[in-house]
C-alpha atoms as a PDB file:
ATOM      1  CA  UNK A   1     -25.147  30.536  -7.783  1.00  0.00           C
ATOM      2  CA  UNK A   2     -24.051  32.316 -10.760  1.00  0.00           C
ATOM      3  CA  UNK A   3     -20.268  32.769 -12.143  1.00  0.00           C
ATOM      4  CA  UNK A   4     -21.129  34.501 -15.468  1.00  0.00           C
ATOM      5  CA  UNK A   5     -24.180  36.704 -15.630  1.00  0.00           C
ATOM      6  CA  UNK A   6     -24.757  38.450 -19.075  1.00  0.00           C
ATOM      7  CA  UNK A   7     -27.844  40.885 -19.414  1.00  0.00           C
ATOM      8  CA  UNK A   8     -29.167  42.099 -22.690  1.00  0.00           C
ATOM      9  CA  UNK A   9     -25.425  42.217 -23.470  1.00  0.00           C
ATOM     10  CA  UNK A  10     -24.655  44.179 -27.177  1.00  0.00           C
ATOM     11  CA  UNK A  11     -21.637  45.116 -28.440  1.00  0.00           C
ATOM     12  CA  UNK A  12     -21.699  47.644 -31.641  1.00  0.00           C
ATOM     13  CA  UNK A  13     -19.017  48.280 -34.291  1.00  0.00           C
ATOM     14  CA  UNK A  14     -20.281  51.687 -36.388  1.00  0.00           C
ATOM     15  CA  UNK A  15     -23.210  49.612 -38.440  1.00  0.00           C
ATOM     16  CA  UNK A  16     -22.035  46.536 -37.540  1.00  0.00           C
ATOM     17  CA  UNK A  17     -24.025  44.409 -34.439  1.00  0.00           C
ATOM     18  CA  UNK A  18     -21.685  41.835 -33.502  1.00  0.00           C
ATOM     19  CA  UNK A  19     -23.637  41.129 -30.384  1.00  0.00           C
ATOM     20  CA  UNK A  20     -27.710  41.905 -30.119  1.00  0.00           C
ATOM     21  CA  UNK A  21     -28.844  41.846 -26.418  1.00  0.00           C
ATOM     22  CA  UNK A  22     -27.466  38.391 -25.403  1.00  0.00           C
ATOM     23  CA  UNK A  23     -28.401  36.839 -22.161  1.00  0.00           C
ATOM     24  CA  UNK A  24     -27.593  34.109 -20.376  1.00  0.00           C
ATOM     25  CA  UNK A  25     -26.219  32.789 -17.154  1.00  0.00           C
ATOM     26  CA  UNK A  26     -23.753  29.919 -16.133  1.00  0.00           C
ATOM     27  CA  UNK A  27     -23.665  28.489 -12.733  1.00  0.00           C
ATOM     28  CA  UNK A  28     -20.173  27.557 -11.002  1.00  0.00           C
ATOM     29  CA  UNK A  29     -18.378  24.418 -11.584  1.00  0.00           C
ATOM     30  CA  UNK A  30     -20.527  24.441 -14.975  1.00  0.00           C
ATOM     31  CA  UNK A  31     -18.452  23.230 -18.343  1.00  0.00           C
ATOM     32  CA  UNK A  32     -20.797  26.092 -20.767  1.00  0.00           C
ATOM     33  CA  UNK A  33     -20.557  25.796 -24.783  1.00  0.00           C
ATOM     34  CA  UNK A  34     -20.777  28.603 -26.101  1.00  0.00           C
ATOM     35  CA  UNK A  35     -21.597  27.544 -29.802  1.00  0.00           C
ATOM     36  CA  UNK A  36     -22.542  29.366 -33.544  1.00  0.00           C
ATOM     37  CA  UNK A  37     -21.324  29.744 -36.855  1.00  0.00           C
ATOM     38  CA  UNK A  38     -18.775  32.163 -38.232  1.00  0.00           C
ATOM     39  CA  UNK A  39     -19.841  35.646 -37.524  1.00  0.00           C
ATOM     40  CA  UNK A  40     -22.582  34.502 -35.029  1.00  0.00           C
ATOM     41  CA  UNK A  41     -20.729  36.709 -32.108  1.00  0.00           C
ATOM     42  CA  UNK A  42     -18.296  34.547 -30.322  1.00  0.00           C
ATOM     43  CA  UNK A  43     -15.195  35.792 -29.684  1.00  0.00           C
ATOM     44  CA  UNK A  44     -16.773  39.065 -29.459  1.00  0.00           C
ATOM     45  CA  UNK A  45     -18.598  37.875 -26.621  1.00  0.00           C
ATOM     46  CA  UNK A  46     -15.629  36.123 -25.084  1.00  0.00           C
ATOM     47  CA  UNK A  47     -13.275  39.427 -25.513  1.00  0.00           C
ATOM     48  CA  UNK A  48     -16.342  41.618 -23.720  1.00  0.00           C
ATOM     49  CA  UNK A  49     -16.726  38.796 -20.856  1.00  0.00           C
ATOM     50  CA  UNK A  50     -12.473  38.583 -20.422  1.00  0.00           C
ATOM     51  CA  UNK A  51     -12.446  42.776 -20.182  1.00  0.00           C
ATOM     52  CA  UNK A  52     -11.227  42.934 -23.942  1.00  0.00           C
ATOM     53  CA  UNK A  53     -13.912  44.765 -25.436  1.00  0.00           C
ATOM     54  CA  UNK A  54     -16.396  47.378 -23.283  1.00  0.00           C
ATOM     55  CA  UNK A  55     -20.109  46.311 -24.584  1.00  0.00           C
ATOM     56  CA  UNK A  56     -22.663  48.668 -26.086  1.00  0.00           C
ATOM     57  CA  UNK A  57     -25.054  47.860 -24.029  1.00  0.00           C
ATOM     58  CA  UNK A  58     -26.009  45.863 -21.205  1.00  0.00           C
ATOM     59  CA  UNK A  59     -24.109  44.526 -18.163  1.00  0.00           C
ATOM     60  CA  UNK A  60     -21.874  41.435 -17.907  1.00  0.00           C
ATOM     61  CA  UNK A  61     -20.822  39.971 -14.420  1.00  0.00           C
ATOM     62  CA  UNK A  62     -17.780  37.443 -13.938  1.00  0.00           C
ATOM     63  CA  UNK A  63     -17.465  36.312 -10.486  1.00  0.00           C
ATOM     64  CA  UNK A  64     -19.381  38.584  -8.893  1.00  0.00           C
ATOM     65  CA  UNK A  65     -17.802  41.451 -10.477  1.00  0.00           C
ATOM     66  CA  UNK A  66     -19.301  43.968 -13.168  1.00  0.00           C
ATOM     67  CA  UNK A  67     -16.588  43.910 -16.027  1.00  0.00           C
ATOM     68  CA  UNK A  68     -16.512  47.289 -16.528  1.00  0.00           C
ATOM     69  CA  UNK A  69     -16.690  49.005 -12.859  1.00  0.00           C
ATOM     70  CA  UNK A  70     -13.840  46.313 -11.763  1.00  0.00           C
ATOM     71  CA  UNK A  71     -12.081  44.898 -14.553  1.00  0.00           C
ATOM     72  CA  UNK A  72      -8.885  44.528 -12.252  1.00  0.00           C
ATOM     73  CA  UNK A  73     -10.891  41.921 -10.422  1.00  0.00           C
ATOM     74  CA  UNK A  74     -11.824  39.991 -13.301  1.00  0.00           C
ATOM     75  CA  UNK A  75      -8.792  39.099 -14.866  1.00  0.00           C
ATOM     76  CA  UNK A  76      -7.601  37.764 -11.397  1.00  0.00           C
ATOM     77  CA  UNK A  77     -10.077  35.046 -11.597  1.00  0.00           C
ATOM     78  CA  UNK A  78     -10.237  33.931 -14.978  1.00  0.00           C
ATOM     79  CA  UNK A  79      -7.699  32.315 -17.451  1.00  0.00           C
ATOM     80  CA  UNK A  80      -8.418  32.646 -21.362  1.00  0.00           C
ATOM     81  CA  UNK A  81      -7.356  30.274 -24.008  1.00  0.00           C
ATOM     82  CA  UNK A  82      -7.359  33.126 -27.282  1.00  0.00           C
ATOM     83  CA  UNK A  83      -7.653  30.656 -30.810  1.00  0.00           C
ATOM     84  CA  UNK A  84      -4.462  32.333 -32.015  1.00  0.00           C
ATOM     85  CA  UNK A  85      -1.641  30.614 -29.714  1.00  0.00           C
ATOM     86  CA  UNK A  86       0.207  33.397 -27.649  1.00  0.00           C
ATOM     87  CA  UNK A  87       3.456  32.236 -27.152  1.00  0.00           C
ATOM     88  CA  UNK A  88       7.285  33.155 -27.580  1.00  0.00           C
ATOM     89  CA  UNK A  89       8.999  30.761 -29.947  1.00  0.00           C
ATOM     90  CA  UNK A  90      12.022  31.638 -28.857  1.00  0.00           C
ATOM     91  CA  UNK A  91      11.511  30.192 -25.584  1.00  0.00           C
ATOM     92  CA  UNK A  92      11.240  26.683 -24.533  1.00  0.00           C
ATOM     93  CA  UNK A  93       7.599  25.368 -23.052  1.00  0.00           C
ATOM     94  CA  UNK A  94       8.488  25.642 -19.393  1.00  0.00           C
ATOM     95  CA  UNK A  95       9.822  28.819 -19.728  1.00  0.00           C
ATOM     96  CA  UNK A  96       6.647  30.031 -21.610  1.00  0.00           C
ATOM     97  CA  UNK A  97       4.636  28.744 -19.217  1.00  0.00           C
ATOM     98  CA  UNK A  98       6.788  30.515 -15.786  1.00  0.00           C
ATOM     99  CA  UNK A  99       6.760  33.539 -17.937  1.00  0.00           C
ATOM    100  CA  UNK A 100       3.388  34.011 -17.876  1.00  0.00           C
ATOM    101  CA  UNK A 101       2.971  32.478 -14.313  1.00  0.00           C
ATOM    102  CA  UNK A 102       5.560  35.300 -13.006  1.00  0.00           C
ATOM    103  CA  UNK A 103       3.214  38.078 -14.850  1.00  0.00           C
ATOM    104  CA  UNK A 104       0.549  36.802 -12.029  1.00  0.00           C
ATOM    105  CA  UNK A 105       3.352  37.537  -9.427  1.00  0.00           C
ATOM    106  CA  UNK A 106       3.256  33.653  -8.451  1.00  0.00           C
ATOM    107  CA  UNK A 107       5.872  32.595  -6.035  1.00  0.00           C
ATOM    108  CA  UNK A 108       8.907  30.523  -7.102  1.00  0.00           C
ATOM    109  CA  UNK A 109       7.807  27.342  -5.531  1.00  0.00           C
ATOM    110  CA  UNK A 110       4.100  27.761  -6.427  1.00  0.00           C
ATOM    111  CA  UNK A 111       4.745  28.306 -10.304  1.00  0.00           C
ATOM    112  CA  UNK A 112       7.529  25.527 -10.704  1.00  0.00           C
ATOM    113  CA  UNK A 113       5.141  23.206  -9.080  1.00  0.00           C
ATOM    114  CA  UNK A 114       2.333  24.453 -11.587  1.00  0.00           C
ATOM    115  CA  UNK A 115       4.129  24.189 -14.363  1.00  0.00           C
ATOM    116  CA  UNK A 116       5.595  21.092 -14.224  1.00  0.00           C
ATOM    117  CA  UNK A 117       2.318  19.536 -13.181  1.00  0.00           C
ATOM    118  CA  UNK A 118       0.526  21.445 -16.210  1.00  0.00           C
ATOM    119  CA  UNK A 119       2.857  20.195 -18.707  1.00  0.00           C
ATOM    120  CA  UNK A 120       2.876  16.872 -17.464  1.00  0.00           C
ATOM    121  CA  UNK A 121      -1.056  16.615 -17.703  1.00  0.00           C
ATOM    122  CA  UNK A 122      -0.927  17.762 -21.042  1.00  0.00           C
ATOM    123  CA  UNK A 123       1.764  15.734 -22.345  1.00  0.00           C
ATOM    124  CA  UNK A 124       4.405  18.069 -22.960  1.00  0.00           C
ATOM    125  CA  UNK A 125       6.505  17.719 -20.141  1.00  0.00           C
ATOM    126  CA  UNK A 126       8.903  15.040 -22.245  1.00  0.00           C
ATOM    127  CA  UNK A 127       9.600  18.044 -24.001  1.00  0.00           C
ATOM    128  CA  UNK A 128       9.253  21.119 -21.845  1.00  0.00           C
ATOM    129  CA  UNK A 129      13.056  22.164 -22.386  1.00  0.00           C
ATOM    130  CA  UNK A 130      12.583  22.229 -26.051  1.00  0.00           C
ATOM    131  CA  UNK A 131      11.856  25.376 -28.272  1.00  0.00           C
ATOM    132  CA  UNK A 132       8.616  25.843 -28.602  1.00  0.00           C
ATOM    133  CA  UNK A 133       9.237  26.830 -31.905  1.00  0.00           C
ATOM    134  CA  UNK A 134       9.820  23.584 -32.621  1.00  0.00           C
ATOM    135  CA  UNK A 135       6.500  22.463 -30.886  1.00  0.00           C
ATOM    136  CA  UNK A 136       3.758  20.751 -33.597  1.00  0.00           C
ATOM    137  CA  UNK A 137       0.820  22.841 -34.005  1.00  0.00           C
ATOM    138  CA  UNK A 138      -1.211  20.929 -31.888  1.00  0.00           C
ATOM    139  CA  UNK A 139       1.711  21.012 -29.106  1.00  0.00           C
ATOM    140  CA  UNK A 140       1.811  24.861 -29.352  1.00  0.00           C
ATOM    141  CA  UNK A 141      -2.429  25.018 -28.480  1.00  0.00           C
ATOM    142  CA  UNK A 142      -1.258  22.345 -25.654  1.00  0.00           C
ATOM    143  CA  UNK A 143       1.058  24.759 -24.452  1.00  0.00           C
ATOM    144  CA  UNK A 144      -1.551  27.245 -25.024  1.00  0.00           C
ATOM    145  CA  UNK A 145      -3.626  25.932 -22.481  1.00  0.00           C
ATOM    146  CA  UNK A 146      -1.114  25.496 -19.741  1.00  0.00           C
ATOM    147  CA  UNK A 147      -0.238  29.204 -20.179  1.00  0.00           C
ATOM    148  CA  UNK A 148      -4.143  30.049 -19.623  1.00  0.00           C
ATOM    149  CA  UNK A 149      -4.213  27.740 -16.312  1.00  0.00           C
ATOM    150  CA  UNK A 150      -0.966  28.688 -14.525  1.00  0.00           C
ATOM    151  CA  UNK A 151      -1.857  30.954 -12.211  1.00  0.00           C
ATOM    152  CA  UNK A 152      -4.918  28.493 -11.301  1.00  0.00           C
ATOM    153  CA  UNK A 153      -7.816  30.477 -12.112  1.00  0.00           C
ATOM    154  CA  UNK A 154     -11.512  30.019 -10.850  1.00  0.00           C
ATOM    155  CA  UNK A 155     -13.316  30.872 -14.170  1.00  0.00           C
ATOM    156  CA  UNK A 156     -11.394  29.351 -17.548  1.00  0.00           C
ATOM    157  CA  UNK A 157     -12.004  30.723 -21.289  1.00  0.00           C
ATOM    158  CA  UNK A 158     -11.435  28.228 -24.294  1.00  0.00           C
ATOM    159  CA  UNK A 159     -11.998  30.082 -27.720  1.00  0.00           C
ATOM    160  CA  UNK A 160     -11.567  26.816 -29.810  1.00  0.00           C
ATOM    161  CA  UNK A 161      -8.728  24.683 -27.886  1.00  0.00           C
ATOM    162  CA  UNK A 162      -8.442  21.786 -30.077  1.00  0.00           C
ATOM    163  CA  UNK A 163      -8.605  23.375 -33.856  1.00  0.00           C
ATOM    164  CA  UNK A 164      -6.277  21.434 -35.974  1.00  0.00           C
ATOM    165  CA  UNK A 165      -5.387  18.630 -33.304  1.00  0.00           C
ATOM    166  CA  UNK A 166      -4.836  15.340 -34.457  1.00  0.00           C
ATOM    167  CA  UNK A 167      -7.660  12.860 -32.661  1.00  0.00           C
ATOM    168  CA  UNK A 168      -5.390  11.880 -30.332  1.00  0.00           C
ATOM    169  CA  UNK A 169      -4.415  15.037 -29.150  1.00  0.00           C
ATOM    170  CA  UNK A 170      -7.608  16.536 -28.649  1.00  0.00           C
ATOM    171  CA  UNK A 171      -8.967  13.892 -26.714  1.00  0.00           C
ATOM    172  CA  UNK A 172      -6.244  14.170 -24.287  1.00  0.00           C
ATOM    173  CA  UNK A 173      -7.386  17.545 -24.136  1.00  0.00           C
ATOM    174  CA  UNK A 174     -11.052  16.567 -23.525  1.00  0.00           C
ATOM    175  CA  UNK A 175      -9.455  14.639 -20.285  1.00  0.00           C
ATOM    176  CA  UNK A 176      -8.167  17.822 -19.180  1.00  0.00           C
ATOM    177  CA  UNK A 177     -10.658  19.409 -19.652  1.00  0.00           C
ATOM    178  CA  UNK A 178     -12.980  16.936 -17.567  1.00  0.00           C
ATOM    179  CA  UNK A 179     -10.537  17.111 -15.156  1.00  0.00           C
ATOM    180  CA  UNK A 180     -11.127  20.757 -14.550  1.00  0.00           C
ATOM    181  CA  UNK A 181     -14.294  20.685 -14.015  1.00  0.00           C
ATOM    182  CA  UNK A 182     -14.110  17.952 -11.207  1.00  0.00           C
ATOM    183  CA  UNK A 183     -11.763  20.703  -9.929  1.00  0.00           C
ATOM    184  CA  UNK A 184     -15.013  22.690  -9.778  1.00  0.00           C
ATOM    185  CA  UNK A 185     -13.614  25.074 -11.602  1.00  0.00           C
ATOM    186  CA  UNK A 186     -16.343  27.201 -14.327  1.00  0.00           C
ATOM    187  CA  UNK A 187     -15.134  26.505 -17.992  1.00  0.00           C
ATOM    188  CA  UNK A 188     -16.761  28.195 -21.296  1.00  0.00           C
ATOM    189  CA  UNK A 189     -15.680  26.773 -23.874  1.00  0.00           C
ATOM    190  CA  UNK A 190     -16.473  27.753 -28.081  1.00  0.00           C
ATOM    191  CA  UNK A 191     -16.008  25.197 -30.441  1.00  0.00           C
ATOM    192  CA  UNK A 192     -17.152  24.282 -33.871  1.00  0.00           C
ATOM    193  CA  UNK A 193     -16.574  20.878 -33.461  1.00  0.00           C
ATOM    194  CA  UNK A 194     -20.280  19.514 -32.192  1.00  0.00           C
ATOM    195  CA  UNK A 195     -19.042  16.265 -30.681  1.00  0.00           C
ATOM    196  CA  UNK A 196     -16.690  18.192 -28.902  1.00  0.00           C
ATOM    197  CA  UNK A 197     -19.808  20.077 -27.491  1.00  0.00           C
ATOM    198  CA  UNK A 198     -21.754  17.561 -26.833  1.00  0.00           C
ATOM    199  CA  UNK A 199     -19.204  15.129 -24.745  1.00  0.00           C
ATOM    200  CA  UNK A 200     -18.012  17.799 -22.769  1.00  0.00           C
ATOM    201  CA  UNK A 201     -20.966  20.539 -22.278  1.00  0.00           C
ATOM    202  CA  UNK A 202     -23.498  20.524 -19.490  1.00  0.00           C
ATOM    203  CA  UNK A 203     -25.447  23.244 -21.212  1.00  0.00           C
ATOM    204  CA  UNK A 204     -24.719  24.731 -24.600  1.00  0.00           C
ATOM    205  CA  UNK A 205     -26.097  28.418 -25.444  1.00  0.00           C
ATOM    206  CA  UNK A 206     -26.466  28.700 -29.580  1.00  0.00           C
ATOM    207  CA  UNK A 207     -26.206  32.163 -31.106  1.00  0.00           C
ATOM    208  CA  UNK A 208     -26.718  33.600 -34.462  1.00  0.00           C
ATOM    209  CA  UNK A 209     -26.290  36.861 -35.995  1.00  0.00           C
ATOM    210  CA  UNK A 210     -25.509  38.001 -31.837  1.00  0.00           C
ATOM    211  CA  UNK A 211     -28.959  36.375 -30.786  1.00  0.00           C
ATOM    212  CA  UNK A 212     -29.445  33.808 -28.582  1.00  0.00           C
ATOM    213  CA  UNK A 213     -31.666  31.148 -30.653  1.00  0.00           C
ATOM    214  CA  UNK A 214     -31.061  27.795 -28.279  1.00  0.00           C
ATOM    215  CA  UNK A 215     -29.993  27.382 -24.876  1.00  0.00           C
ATOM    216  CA  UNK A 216     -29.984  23.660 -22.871  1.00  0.00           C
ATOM    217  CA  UNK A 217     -28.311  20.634 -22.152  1.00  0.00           C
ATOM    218  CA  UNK A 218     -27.561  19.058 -25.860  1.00  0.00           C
ATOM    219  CA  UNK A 219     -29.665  16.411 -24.792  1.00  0.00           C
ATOM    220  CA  UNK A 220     -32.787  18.285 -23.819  1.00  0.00           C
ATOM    221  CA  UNK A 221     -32.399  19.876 -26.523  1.00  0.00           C
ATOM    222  CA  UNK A 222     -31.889  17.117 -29.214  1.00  0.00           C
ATOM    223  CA  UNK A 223     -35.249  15.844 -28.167  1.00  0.00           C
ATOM    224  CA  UNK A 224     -37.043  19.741 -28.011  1.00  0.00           C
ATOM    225  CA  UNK A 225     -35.854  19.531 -31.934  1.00  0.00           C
ATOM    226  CA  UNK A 226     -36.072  16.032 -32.473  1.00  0.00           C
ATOM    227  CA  UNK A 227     -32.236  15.552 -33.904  1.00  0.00           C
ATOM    228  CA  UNK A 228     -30.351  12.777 -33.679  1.00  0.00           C
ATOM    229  CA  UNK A 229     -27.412  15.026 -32.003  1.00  0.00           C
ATOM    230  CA  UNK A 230     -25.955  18.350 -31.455  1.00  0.00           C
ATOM    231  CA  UNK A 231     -24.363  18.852 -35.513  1.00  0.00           C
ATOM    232  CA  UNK A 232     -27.777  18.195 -36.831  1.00  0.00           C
ATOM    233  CA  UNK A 233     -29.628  20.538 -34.297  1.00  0.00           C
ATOM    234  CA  UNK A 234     -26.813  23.337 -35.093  1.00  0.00           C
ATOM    235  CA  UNK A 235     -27.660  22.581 -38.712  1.00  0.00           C
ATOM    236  CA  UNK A 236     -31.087  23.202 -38.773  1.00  0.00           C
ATOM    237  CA  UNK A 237     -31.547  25.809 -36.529  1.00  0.00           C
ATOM    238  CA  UNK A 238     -28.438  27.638 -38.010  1.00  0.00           C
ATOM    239  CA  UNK A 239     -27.698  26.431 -41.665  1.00  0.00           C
ATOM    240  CA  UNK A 240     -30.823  28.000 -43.626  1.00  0.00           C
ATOM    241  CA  UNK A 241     -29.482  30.554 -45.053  1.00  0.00           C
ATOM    242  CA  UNK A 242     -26.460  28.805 -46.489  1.00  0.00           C
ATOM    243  CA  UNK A 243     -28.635  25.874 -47.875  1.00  0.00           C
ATOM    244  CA  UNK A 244     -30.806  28.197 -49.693  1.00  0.00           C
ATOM    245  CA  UNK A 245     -27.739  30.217 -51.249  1.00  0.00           C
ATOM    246  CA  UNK A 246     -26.296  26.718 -52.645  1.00  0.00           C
END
């Protein structure tokens, strides 16, 4: 059974085609990379699949639900991770994280329950009473995350979750992020870190230029290409315009 269903999904901006009829389907309880270069169409995608953006063209469903005839619906079930950190500096980490749980009209007990138990997975519950504009970059995209999850959605949106962690960091974040998939719970996740893709991914869907060009598990398709792993795959079927410029 699907979660995401995108169909010949485009998304226009006056003679610019972020997004050129994309489609693709994940299945629930599937971790999805969602992978391409700078420019490929993304976040673009992302914003049109969280209700962000209306697309050009095509039709997107999340959950059962056509994004643009019942948006409302959508953003109950999912939770999106956005690459620039949305938080309030001014407040400390569990009160980020209950802010943004009481915007989802969570009950008392529910969200202090949540949050504590989100902070404590991600290692910031030592220092949940602190500023979070004192947090460490990779601390504020921790914090980041729990924000996205508190409200315990079905369908989760990482746009680049670990950029700029220290290795330690993001592979506490790769735990997490296991751990929410044994949850069953449907995670797409962008990257541009290709072992990141390929320890975490079930499937991985490649675009360029807002076309699909690739779409497996990294290991089926490592031996389709016949590439030692995912960064050299991405590389070659993505890096041929660049190498020729240089």
């Amino acid at each position: 059974m699907q979660s995401i269903v995108i169909d010949g999904l485009a998304k226009k901006y006056e003679n610019v085609t972020a997004v050129d009829g994309l489609s693709l389907q994940v299945e629930y309880g599937e971790l999805f990379g969602l992978l391409g270069p700078n420019g490929a169409g993304k976040t673009t995608t992302i914003n049109v699949l969280c209700g962000l953006l209306d697309p050009t063209k095509g039709s997107v469903q999340v959950g059962g639900h056509d994004i643009t005839k019942e948006p409302t619906n959508v953003k109950e079930i999912i939770g999106v991770c956005p690459q620039e950190t949305a938080i309030y500096t001014y407040l400390t980490g569990m009160e980020n994280v209950q802010f943004f749980g009481n915007l989802h009209a969570m009950s008392p007990d529910n969200l202090r329950k949540r949050s504590r138990d989100l902070l404590e997975r991600l290692g910031l519950l030592e220092d949940a009473n602190r500023s979070a504009g004192k947090y460490s970059g990779g601390m504020r995209r921790r914090l980041n995350i729990a924000i996205a999850l508190v409200h315990d959605p079905q369908i989760v949106f990482l746009d680049e979750p670990t950029v700029g962690m220290d290795v330690q960091s993001r592979h506490a974040v790769w735990d997490f992020i296991r751990q929410l998939k044994t949850r069953g719970k449907t995670v797409v996740l962008t990257t541009h870190y290709m072992e990141e893709a390929e320890e975490l991914c079930d499937r991985v869907g490649i675009i360029d230029h807002g076309k699909l060009i690739a779409l497996d598990a990294p290991r089926n398709l490592n031996s389709r290409f016949k590439t030692r792993d995912l960064e050299e795959l991405f590389i070659k079927l993505t890096g041929r315009r660049i190498r020729s410029e240089a």
